[in-house]
Protein backbone atom coordinates (compact mmCIF):
# COMPACT_ATOMS: atom_id res chain seq x y z
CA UNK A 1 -4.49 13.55 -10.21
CA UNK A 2 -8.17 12.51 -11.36
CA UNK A 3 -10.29 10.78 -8.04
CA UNK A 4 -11.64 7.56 -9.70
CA UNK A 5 -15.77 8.01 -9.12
CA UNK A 6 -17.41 5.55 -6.91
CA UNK A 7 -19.49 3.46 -9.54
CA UNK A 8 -15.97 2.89 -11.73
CA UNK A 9 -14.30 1.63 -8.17
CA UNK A 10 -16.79 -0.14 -7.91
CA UNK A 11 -16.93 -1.91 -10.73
CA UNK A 12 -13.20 -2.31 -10.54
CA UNK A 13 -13.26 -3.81 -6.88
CA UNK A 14 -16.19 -5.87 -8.60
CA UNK A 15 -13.80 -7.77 -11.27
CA UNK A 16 -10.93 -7.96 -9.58
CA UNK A 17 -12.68 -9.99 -6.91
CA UNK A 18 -14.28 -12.29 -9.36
CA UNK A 19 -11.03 -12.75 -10.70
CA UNK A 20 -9.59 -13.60 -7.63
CA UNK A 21 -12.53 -15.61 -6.97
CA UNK A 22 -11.85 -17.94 -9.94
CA UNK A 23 -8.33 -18.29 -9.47
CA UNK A 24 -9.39 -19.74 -5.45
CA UNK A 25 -11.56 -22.29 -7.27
CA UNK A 26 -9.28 -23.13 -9.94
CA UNK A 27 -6.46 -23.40 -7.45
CA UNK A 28 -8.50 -25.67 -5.20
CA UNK A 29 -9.55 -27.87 -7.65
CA UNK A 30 -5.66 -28.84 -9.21
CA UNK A 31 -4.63 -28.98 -5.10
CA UNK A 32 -7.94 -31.32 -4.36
CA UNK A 33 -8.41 -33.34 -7.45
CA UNK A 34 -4.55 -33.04 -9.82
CA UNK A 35 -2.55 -32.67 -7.11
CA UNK A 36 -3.85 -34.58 -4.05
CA UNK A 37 -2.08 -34.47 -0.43
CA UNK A 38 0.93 -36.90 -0.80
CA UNK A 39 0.97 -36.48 -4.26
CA UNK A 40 4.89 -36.18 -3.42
CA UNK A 41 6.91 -33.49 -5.74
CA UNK A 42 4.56 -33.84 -8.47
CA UNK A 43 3.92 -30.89 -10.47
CA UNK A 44 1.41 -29.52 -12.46
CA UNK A 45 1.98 -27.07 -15.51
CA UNK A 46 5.75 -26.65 -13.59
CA UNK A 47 4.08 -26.46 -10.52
CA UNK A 48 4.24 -28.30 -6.88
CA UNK A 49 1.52 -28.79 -5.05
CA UNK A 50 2.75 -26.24 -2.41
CA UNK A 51 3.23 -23.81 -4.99
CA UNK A 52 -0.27 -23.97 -6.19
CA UNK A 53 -0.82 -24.14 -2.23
CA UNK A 54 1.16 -20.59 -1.87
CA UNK A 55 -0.80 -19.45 -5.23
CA UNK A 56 -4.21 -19.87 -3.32
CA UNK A 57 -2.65 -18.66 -0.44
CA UNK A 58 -2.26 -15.32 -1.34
CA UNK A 59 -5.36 -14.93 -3.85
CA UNK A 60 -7.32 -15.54 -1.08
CA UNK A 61 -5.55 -12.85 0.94
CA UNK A 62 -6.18 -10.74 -2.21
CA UNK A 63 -9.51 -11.62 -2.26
CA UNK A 64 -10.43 -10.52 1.24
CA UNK A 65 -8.74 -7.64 0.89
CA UNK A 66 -10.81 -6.78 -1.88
CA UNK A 67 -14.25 -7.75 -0.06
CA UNK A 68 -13.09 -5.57 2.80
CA UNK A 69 -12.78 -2.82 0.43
CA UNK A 70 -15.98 -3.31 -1.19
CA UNK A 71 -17.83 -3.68 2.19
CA UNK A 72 -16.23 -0.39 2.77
CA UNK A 73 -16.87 1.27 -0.04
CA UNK A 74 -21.14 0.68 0.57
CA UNK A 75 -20.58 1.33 4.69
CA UNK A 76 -23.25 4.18 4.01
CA UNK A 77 -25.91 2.04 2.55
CA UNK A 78 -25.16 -0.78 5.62
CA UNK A 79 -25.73 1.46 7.58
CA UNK A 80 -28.26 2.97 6.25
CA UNK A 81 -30.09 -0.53 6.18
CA UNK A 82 -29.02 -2.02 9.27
CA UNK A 83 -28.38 0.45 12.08
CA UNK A 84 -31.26 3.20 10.96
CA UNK A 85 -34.62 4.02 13.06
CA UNK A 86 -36.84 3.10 10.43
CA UNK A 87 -35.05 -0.43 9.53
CA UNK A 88 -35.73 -1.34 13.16
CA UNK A 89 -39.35 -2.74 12.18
């Protein structure tokens, strides 16, 4: 099996998290503005509002999963930046 190169999981990580990122805001705005709190059983394209609510539950687990990951993936350069001799200016 082929190791995916850095840049392409990268880019990957990249998309995926913008993805995730615009299903959190989409999902907060239908639970905020469509469905507000005691908007009682009703449902938006067949959903509840605590459905939406588990939706944007686990995107957002998704999501920081995927930040982790990224943050991971450019440890070198952190430290590189942060923790090196020559950044201590």
């Amino acid at each position: 099996m082929a190791t995916i190169r850095k840049l392409t999981q990268n880019k990957i990580i990249d998309l995926l998290s913008f993805v995730c990122m615009l299903l959190l805001l989409f999902t907060g705005i239908i639970m905020y503005y469509v469905l507000p709190p005691g908007s009682h059983g009703d449902a938006f394209w067949g959903f509840t509002r605590h459905e939406w609510g588990d939706l944007h539950f686990w995107a957002a687990v998704i999501f920081s999963l995927l930040i982790l990951y990224h943050l991971l993936l450019h440890l070198p350069w952190i430290k590189a930046s942060y923790f090196s001799p020559s950044s201590k200016k």
